[in-house]
C-alpha atoms as a PDB file:
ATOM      1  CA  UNK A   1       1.583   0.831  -1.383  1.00  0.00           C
ATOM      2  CA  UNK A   2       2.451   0.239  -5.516  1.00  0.00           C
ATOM      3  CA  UNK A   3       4.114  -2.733  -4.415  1.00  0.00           C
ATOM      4  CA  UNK A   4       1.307  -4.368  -2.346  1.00  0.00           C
ATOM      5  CA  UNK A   5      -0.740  -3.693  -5.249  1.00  0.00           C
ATOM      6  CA  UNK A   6       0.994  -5.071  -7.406  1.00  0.00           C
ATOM      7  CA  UNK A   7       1.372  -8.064  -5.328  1.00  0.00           C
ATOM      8  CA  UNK A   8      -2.363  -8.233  -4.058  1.00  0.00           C
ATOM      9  CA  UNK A   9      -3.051  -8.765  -7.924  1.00  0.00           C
ATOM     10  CA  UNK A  10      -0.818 -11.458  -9.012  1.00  0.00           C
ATOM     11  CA  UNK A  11      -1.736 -13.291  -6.175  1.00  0.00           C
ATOM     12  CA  UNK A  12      -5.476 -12.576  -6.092  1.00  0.00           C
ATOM     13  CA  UNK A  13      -6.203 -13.155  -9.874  1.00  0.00           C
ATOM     14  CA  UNK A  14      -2.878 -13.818 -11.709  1.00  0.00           C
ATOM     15  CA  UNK A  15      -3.598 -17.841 -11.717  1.00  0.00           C
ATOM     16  CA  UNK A  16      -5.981 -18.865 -13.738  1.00  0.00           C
ATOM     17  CA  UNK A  17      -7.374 -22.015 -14.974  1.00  0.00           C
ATOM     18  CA  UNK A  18      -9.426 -23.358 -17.823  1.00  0.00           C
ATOM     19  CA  UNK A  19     -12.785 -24.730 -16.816  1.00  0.00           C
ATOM     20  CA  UNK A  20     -11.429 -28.200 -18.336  1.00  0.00           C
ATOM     21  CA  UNK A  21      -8.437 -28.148 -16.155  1.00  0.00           C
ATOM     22  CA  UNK A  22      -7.952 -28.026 -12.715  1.00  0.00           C
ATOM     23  CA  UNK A  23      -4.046 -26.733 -13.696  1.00  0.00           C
ATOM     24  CA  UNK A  24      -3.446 -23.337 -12.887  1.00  0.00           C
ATOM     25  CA  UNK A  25      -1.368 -21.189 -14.921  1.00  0.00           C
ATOM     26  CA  UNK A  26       0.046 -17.145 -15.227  1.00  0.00           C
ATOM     27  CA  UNK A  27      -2.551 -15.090 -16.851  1.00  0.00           C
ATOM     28  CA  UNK A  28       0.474 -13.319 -18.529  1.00  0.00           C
ATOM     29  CA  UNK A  29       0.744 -15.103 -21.748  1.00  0.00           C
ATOM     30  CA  UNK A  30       1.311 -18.424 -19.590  1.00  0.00           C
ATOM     31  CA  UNK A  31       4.251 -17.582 -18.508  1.00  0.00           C
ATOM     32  CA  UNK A  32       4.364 -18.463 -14.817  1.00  0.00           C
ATOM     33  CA  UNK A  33       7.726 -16.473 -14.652  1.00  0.00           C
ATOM     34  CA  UNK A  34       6.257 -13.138 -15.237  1.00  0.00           C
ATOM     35  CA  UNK A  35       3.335 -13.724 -12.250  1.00  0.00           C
ATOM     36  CA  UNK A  36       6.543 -14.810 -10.157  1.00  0.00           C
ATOM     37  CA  UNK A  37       9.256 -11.987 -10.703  1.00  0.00           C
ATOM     38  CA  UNK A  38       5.979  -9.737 -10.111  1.00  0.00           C
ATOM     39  CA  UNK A  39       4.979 -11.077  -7.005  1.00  0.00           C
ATOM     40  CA  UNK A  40       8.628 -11.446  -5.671  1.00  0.00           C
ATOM     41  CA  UNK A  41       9.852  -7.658  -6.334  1.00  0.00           C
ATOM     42  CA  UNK A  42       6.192  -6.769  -4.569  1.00  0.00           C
ATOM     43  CA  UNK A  43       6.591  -8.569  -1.002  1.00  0.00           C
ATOM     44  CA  UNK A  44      10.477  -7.943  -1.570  1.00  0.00           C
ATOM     45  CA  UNK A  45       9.528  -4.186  -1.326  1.00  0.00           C
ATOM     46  CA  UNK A  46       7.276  -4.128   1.119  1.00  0.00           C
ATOM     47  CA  UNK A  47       9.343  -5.827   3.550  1.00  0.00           C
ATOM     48  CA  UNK A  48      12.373  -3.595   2.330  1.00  0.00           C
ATOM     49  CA  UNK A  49       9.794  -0.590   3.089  1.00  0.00           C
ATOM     50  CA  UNK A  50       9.087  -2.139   6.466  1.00  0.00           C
ATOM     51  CA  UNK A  51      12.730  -2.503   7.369  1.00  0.00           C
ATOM     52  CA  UNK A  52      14.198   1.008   5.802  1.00  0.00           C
ATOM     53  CA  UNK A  53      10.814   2.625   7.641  1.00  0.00           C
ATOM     54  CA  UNK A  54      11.997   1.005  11.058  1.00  0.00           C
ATOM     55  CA  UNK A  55      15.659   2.555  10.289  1.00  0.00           C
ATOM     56  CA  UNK A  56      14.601   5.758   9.411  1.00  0.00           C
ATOM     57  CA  UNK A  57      12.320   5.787  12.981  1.00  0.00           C
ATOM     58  CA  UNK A  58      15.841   4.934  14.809  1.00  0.00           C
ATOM     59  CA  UNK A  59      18.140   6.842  12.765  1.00  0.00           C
ATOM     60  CA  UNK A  60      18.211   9.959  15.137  1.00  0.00           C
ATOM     61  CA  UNK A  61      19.386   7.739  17.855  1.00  0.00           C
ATOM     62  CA  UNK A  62      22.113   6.248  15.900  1.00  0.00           C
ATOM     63  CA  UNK A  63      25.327   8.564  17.408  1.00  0.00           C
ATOM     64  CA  UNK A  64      28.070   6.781  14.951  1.00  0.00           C
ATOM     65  CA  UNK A  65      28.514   8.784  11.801  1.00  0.00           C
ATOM     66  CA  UNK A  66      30.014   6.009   9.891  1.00  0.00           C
ATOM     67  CA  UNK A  67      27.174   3.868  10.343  1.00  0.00           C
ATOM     68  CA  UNK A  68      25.057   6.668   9.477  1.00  0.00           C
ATOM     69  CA  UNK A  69      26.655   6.872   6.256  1.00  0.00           C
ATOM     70  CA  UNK A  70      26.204   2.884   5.657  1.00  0.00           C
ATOM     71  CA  UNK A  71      22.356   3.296   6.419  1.00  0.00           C
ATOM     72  CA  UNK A  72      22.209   5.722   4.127  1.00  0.00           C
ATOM     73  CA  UNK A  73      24.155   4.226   1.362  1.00  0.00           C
ATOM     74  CA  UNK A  74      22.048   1.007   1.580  1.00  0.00           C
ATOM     75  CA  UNK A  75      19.178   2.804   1.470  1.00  0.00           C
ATOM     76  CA  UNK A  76      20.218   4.715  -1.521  1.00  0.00           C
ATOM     77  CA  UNK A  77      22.107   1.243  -3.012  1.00  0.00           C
ATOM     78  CA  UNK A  78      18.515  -0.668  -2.728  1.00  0.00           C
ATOM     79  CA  UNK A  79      16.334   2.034  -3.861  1.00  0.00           C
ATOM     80  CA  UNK A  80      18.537   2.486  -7.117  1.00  0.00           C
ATOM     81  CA  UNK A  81      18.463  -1.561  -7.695  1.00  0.00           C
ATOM     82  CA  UNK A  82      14.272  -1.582  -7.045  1.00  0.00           C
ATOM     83  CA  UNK A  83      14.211   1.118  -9.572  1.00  0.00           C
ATOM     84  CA  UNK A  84      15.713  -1.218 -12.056  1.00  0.00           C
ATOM     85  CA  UNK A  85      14.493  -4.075 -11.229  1.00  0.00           C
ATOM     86  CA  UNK A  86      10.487  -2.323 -11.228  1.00  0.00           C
ATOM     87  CA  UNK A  87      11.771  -1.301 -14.610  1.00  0.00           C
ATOM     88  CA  UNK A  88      12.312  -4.604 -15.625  1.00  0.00           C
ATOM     89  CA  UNK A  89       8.904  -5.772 -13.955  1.00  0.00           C
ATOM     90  CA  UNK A  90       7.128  -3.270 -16.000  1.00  0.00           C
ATOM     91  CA  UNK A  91       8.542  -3.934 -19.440  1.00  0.00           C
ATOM     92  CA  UNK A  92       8.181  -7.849 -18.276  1.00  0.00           C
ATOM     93  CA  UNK A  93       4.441  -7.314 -17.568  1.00  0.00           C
ATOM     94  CA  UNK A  94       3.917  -5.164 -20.391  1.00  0.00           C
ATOM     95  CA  UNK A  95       5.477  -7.745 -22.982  1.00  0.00           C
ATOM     96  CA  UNK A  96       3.960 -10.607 -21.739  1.00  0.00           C
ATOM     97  CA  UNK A  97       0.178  -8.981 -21.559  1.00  0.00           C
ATOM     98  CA  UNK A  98       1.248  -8.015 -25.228  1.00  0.00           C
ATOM     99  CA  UNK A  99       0.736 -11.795 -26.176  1.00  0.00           C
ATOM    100  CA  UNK A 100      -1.886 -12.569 -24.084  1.00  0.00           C
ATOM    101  CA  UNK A 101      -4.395 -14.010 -26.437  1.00  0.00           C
ATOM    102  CA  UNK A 102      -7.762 -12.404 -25.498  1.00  0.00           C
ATOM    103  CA  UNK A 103      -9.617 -16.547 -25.782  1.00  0.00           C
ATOM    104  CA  UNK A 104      -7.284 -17.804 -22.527  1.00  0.00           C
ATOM    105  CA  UNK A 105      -8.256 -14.825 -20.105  1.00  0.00           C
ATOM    106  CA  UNK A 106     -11.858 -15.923 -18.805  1.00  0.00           C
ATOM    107  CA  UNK A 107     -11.835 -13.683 -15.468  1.00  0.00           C
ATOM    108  CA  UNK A 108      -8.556 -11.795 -13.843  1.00  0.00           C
ATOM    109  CA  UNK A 109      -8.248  -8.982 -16.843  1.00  0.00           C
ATOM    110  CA  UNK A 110      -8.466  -6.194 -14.580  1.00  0.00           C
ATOM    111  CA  UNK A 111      -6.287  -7.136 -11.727  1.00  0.00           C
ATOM    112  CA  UNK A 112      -3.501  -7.858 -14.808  1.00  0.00           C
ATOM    113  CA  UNK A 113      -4.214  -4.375 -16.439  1.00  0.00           C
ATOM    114  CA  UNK A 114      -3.854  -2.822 -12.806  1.00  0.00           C
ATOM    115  CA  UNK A 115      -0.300  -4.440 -12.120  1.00  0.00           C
ATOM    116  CA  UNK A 116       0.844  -3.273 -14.982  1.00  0.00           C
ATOM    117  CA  UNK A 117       0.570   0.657 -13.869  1.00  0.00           C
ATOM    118  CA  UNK A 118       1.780   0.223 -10.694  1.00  0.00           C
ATOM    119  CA  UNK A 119       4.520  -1.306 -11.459  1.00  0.00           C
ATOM    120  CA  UNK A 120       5.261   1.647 -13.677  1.00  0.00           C
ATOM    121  CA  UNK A 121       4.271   3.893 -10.682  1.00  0.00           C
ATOM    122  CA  UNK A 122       6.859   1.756  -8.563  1.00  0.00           C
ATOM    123  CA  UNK A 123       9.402   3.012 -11.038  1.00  0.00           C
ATOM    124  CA  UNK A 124       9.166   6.298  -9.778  1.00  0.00           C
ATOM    125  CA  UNK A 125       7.905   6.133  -6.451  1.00  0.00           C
ATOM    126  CA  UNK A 126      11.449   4.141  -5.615  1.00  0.00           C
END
């Protein structure tokens, strides 16, 4: 759910544009790189959700113990790299909202202030 969020928000107001220019750009300090890493790790993680969720519904069926163990070592293996990497995401946002300067951000504040704490809560909830 942290990771739609996050997601929904970079792609519903992370883009803006100035009313001179039809050029849109990251509301993050302009840096296009920050809406992208957030809106990768988001649909990245909800699809990994969707996938480990289907695994998890077909794991008591699964008779072989050694593939067993693999499921559960990827599962473990991803959920420790998505920790990091929503680490990352956070202290990415975070730095980048830092700079903002307060005269580019016409519209979209919120939706930037709201990806920042859930991609703090992602930290955790991975």
């Amino acid at each position: 759910v942290f990771a739609l969020i996050v997601f929904c928000c970079l792609i519903g107001e992370g883009y803006i544009n100035q009313p001179s220019s039809s050029e849109l750009f990251c509301i993050f300090n302009h840096n296009d790189d920050v809406c992208r890493y957030g809106i990768g790790i988001g649909i990245l993680a909800f699809l990994a959700c969707i996938f480990f969720f289907m695994v998890d519904i077909y794991f008591p069926q699964i008779s072989n113990t050694t593939d067993r163990k693999y499921l559960v070592l990827a599962d473990l293996g991803f959920s420790g790299l998505w920790t990091f990497l929503w680490f990352i995401g956070f202290c990415f946002l975070t730095n980048q909202w830092a700079w903002t300067q307060a005269s580019d951000i016409l519209f979209g504040a919120d939706s930037a202030r709201a990806a920042i704490p859930f991609s703090f809560f992602s930290i955790f909830s991975w």
